[in-house]
Protein backbone atom coordinates (compact mmCIF):
# COMPACT_ATOMS: atom_id res chain seq x y z
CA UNK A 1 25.87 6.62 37.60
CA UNK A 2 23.34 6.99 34.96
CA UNK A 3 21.00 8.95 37.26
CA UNK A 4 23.66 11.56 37.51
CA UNK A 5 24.39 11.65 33.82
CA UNK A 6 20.58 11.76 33.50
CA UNK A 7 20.65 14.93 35.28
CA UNK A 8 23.77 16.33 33.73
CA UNK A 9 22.22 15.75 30.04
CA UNK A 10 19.10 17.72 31.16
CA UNK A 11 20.93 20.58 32.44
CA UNK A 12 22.36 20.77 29.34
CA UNK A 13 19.73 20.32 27.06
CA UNK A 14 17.61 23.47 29.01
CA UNK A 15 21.16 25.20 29.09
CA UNK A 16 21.15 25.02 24.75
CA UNK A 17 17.71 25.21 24.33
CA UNK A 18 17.11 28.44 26.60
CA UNK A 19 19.88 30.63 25.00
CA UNK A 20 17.99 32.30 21.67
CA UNK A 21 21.29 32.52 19.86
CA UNK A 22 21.12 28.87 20.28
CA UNK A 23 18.15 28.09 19.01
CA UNK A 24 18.76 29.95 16.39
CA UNK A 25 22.33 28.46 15.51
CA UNK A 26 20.10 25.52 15.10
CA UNK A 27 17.36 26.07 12.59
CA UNK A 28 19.16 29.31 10.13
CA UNK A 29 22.04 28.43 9.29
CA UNK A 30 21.60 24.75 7.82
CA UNK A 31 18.54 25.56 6.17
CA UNK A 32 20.49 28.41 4.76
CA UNK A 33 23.44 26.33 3.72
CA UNK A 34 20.84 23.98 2.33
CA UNK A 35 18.92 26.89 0.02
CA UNK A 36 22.56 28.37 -0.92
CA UNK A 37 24.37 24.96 -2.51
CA UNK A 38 21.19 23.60 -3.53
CA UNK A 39 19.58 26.76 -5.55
CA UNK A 40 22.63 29.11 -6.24
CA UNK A 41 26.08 27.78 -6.30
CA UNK A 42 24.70 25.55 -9.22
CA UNK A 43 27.36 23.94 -11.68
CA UNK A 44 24.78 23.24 -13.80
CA UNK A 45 25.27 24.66 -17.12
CA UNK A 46 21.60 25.14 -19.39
CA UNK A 47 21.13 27.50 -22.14
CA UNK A 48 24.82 28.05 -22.75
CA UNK A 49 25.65 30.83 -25.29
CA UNK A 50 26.77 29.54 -28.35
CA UNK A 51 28.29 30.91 -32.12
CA UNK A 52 28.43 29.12 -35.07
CA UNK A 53 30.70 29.22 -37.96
CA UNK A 54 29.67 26.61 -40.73
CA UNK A 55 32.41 26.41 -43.47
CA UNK A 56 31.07 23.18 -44.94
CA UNK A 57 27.00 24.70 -45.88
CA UNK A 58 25.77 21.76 -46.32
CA UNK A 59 22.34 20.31 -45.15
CA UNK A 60 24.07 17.82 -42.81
CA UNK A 61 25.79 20.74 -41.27
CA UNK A 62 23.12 23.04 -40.80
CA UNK A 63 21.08 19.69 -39.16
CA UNK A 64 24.13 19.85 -36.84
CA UNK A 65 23.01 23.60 -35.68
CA UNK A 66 19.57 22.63 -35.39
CA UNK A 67 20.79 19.99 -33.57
CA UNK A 68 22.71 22.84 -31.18
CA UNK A 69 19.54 25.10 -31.23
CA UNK A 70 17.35 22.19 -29.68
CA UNK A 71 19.48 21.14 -26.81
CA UNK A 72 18.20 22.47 -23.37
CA UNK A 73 22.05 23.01 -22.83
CA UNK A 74 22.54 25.34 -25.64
CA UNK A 75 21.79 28.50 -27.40
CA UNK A 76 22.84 29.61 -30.46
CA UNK A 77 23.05 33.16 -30.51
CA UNK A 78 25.36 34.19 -33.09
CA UNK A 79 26.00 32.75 -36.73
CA UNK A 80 29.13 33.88 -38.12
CA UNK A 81 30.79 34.27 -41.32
CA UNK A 82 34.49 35.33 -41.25
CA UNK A 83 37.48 34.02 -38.56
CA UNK A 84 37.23 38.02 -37.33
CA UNK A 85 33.64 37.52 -36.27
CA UNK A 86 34.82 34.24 -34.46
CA UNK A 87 37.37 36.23 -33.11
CA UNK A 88 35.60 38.98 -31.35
CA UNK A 89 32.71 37.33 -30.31
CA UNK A 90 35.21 34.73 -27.75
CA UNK A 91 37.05 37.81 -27.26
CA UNK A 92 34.12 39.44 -26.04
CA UNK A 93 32.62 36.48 -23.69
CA UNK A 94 29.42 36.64 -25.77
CA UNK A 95 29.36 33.06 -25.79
CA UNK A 96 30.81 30.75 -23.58
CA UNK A 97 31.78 28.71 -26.64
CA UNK A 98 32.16 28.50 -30.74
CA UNK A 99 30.93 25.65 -32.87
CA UNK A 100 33.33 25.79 -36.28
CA UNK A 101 32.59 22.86 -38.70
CA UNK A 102 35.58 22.46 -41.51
CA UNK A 103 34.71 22.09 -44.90
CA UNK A 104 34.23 18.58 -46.42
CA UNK A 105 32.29 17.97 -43.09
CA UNK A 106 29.23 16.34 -45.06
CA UNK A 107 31.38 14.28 -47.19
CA UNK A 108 33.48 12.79 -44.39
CA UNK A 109 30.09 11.94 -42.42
CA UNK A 110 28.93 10.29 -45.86
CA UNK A 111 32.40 8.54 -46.67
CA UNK A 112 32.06 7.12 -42.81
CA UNK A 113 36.05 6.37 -43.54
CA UNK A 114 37.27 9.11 -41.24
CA UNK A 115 36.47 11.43 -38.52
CA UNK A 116 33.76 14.09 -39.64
CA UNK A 117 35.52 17.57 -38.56
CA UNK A 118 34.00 19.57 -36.14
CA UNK A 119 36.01 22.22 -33.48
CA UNK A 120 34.49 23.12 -30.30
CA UNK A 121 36.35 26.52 -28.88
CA UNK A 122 35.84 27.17 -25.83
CA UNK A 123 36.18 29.84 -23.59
CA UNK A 124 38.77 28.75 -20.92
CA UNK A 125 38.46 31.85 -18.46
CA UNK A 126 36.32 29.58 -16.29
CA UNK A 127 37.82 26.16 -16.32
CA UNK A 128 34.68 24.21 -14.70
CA UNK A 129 32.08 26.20 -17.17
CA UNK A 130 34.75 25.24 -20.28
CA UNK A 131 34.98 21.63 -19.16
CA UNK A 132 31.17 21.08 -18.87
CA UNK A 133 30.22 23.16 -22.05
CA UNK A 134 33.02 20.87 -23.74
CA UNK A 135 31.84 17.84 -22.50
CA UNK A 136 28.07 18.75 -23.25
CA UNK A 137 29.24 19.88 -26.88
CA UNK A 138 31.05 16.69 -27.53
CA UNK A 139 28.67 14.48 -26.72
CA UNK A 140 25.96 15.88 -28.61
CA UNK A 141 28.33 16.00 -31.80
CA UNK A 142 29.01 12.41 -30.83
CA UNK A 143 25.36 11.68 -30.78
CA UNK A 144 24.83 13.21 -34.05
CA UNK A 145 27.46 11.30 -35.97
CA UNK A 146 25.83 8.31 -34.48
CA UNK A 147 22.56 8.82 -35.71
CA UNK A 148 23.62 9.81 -39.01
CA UNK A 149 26.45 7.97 -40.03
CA UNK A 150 28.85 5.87 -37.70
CA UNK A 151 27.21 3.46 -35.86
CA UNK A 152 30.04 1.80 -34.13
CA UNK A 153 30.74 4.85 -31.97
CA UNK A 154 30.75 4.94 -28.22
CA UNK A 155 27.68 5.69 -26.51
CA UNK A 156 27.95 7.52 -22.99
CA UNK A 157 25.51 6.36 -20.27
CA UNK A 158 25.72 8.22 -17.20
CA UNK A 159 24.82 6.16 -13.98
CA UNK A 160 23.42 7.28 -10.63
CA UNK A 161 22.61 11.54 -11.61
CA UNK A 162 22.02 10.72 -15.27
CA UNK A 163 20.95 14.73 -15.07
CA UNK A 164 24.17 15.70 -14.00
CA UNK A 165 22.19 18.00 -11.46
CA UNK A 166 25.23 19.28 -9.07
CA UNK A 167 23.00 19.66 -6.33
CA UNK A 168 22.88 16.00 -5.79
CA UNK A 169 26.16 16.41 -5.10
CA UNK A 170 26.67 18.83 -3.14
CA UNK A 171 23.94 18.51 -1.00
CA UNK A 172 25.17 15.47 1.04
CA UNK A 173 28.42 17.58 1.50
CA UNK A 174 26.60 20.38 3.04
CA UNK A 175 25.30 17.81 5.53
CA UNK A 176 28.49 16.50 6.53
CA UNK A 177 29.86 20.60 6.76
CA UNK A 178 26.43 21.35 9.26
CA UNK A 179 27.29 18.24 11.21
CA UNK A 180 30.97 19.45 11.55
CA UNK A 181 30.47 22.73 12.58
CA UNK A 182 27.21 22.60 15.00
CA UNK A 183 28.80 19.70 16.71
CA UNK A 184 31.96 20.82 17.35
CA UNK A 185 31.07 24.46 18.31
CA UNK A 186 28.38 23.10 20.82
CA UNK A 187 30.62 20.93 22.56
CA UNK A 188 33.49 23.35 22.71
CA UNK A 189 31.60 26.11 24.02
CA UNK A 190 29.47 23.92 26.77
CA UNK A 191 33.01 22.58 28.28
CA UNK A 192 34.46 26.22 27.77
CA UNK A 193 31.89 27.98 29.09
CA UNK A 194 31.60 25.71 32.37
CA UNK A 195 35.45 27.08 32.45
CA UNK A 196 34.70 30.86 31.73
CA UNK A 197 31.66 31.02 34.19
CA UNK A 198 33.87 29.14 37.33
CA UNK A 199 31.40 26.27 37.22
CA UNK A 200 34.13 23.61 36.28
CA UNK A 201 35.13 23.71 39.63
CA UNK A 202 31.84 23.15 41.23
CA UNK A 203 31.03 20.13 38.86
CA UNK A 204 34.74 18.43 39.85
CA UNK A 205 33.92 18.66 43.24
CA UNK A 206 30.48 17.03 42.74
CA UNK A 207 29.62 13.21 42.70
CA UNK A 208 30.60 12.82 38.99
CA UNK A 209 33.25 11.27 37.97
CA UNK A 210 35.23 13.22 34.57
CA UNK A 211 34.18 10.07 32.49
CA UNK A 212 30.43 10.75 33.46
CA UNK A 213 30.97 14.33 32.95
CA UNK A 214 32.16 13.93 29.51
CA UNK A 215 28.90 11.81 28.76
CA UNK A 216 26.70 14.08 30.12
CA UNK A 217 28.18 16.91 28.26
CA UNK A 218 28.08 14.93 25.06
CA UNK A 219 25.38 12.79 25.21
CA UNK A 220 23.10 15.91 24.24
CA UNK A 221 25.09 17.16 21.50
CA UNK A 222 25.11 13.56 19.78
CA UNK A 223 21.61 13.99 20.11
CA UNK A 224 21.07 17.48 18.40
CA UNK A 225 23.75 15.94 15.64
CA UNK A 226 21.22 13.37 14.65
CA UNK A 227 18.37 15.95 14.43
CA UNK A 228 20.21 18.23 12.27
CA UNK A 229 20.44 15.68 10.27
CA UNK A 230 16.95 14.22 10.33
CA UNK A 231 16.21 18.26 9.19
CA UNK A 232 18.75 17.90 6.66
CA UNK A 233 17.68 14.85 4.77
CA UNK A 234 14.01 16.10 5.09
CA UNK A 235 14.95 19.51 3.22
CA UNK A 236 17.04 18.18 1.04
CA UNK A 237 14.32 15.43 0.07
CA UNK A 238 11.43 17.19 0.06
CA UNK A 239 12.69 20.80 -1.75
CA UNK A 240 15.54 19.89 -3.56
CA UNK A 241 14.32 16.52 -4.64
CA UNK A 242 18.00 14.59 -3.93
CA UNK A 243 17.82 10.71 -4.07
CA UNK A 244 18.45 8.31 -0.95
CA UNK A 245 18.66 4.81 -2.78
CA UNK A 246 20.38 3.31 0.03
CA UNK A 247 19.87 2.17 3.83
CA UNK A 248 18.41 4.93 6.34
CA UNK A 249 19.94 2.54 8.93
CA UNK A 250 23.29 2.64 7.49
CA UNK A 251 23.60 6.52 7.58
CA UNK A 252 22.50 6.33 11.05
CA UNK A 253 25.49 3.90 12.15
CA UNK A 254 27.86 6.44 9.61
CA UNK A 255 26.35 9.45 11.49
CA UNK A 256 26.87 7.73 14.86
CA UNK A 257 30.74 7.42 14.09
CA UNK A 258 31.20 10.32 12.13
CA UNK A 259 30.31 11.98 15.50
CA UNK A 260 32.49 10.39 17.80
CA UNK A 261 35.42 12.39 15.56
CA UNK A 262 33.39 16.14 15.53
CA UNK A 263 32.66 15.61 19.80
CA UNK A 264 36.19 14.33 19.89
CA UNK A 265 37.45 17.32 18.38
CA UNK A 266 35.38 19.78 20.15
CA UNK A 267 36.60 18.29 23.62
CA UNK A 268 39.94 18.88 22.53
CA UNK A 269 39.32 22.55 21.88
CA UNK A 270 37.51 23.15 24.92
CA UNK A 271 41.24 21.65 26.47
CA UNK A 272 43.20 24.46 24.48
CA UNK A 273 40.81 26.98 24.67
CA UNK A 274 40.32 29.48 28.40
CA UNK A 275 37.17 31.23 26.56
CA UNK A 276 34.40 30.92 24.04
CA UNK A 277 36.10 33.48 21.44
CA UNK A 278 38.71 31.17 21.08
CA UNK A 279 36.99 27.86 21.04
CA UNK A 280 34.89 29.14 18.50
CA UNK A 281 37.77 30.14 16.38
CA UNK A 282 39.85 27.24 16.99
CA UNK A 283 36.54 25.43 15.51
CA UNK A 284 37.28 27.66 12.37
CA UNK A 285 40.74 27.03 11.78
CA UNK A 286 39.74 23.18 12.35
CA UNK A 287 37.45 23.57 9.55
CA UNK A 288 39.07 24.85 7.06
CA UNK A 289 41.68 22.68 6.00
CA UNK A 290 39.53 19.55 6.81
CA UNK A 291 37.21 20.82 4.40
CA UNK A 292 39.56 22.09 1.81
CA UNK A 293 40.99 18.03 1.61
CA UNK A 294 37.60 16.46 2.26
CA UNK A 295 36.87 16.07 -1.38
CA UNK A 296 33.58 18.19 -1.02
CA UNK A 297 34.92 20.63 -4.22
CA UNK A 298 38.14 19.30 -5.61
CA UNK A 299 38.64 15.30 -6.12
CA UNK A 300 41.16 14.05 -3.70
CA UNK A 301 42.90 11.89 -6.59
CA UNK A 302 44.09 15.25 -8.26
CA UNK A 303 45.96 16.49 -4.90
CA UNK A 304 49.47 16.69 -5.11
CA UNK A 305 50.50 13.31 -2.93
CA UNK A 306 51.86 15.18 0.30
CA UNK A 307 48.03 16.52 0.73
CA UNK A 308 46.36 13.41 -0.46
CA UNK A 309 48.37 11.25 2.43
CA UNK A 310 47.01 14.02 5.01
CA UNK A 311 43.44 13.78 3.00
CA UNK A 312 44.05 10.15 3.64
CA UNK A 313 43.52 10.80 7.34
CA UNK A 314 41.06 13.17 7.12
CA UNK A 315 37.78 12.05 8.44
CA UNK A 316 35.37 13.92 6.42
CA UNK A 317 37.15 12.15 2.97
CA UNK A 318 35.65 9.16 4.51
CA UNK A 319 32.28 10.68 5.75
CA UNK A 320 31.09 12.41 2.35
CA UNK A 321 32.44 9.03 0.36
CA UNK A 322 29.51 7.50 2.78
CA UNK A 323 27.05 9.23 2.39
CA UNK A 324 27.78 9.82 -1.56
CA UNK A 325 27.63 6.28 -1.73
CA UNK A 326 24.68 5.84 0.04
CA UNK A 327 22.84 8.81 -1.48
CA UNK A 328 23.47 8.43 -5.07
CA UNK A 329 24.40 4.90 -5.44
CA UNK A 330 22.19 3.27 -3.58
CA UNK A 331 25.76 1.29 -1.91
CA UNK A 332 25.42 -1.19 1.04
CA UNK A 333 27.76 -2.17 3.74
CA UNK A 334 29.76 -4.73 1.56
CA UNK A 335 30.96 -1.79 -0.49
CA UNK A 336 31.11 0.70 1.97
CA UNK A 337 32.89 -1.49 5.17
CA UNK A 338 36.00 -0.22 4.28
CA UNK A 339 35.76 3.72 4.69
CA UNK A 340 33.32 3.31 7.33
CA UNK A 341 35.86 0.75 9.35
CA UNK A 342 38.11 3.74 9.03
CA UNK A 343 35.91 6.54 10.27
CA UNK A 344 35.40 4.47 13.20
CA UNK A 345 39.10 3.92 13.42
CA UNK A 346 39.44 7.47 13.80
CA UNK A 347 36.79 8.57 15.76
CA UNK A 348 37.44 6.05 18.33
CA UNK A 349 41.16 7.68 18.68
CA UNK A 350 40.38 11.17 18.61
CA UNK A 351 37.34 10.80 20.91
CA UNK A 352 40.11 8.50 23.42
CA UNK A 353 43.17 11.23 23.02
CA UNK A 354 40.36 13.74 23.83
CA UNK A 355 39.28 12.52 26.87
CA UNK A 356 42.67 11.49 28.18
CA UNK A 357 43.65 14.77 27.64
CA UNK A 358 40.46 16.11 29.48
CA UNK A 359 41.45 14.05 32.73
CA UNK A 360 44.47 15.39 33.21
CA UNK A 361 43.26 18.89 32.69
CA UNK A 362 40.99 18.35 35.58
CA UNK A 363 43.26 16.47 37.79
């Protein structure tokens, strides 16, 4: 049995390997995934455009703008006099936001009896750059009041990406979306092609049994999975500087089951699928919708509850809490048992329907 599996995995390792597209499909496109999330779709915001309108005039105010003008995360680039200036320049998207301190500012921040007033106005056109600028702007007034006058304030401590660097985030996504779509496309396309060419037949008729012919065609596939992402973890460590606090092993046993979902999946395209055009679509329309509730961009918690029950059986949701957990947090198997018993869960059924439903296409 395994000699013939043996065989069957070379074939198809020479089969991949030959084809130049393939090789190519390989190597490009997740080092190119890699150098888009981590360098430009950045959420980062630094050097923000600011405007300031101080009513008050005081010295503690204008130690506020200095305070502004010395962030990393800020630039004051307009000082304004009148509500008209204030006006125009948010009108305008000059800045991204506009610092207005009330008058009586220094007195409340000497009385310490009541809130110090301070508006941040933001400029909501872009709803992620508003919240961050926001959240930058209010913690830095926060941070002044506490130096200066109200010592029983909250102080924020971020844990895990105390930089807030988005690509630490995304970057374990993008190896969960490589994963998804090399695996999946390779394993349609070998069982489709076998199809297209008229080889299926030949291989039914041979010595090997459909359970070793699934192995065979899957074994090498698993294989290239865990290279990809041996490439991925070296980029991503190496260039982009991202974190792994946790277990190696453990993403290797999270990798090994998030894999018996993606060849799953791909078997049971190559079922529905009589050529490679439409495997390879069929992978796309897969994709999409797994990614869209994966909680890659948009936190699962804030779906509507109709999508966040299908999210709920969405594989990837599972996979990218893993290796987010892992990554970042530095989390072990007593925290992470439970979405990793449930990745298993539901590679082990896909990856059984898939076959079953392989069989009887051959017989």
């Amino acid at each position: 049995m395994w000699k013939r599996i043996r065989v069957l995995v070379r074939k198809e390792f020479l089969q991949v390997l030959r084809n130049p597209r393939t090789r190519i499909l390989l190597i490009v496109p997740p080092i190119m995934q890699l150098m888009i999330f981590g360098f430009a779709a950045n959420l980062d915001i630094e050097n923000a455009r600011v405007a300031f309108f101080d009513r008050d005039n005081t010295p503690q105010s204008r130690a506020l703008r200095a305070a502004f003008d010395a962030s990393p995360y800020f630039e004051v680039t307009d000082d304004l006099d009148t509500e008209a200036q204030l006006q125009k320049v948010l009108d305008s998207g000059k800045v991204l936001a506009a610092i207005r301190i009330l008058p009586g500012f220094a007195r409340d921040l000497a009385r310490n009896t009541e809130p110090a007033q301070v508006q941040v106005l933001v400029d909501g056109t872009n709803s992620n750059n508003a919240s961050i600028v926001s959240g930058y702007a209010n913690r830095l007034i926060a941070g002044f009041r506490q130096s200066g006058a109200t010592p029983d304030l909250t102080q924020t401590r971020v844990w895990f990406n105390p930089e807030l660097k988005s690509r630490y985030y995304f970057i374990p996504g993008v190896a969960m979306n490589i994963l998804t779509i090399i695996t999946m496309m390779l394993t349609a396309l070998a069982l489709v092609r076998e199809r297209e060419i008229g080889t299926m037949e030949q291989l039914m008729v041979s010595p090997l049994a459909p359970s070793e012919l699934i192995i065979g065609k899957t074994l090498p596939f698993v294989a290239i999975g865990f290279l990809q992402f041996f490439l991925i973890l070296t980029v991503a460590k190496l260039v982009f500087g991202v974190p792994v606090r946790g277990s190696i092993f453990l993403l290797i046993l999270a990798v090994a089951l998030y894999l018996l979902t993606t060849l799953g999946s791909g078997v049971l395209i190559s079922t529905i699928s009589k050529t490679q055009q439409q495997a390879v679509l069929s992978v796309f329309l897969y994709f999409m919708p797994v990614f869209m509730f994966s909680g890659f961009t948009f936190p699962v918690r804030n779906m509507p509850d109709a999508v966040r029950w299908i999210a709920n059986i969405n594989p990837q949701r599972y996979f990218i809490d893993i290796l987010r957990g892992v990554f970042l947090k530095g989390s072990g198997i007593d925290v992470l048992w439970e979405p990793m018993a449930v990745l298993a869960g539901i590679g082990i059924l896909v990856l059984g329907t898939s076959i079953l439903r392989f069989h009887r296409q051959l017989d």
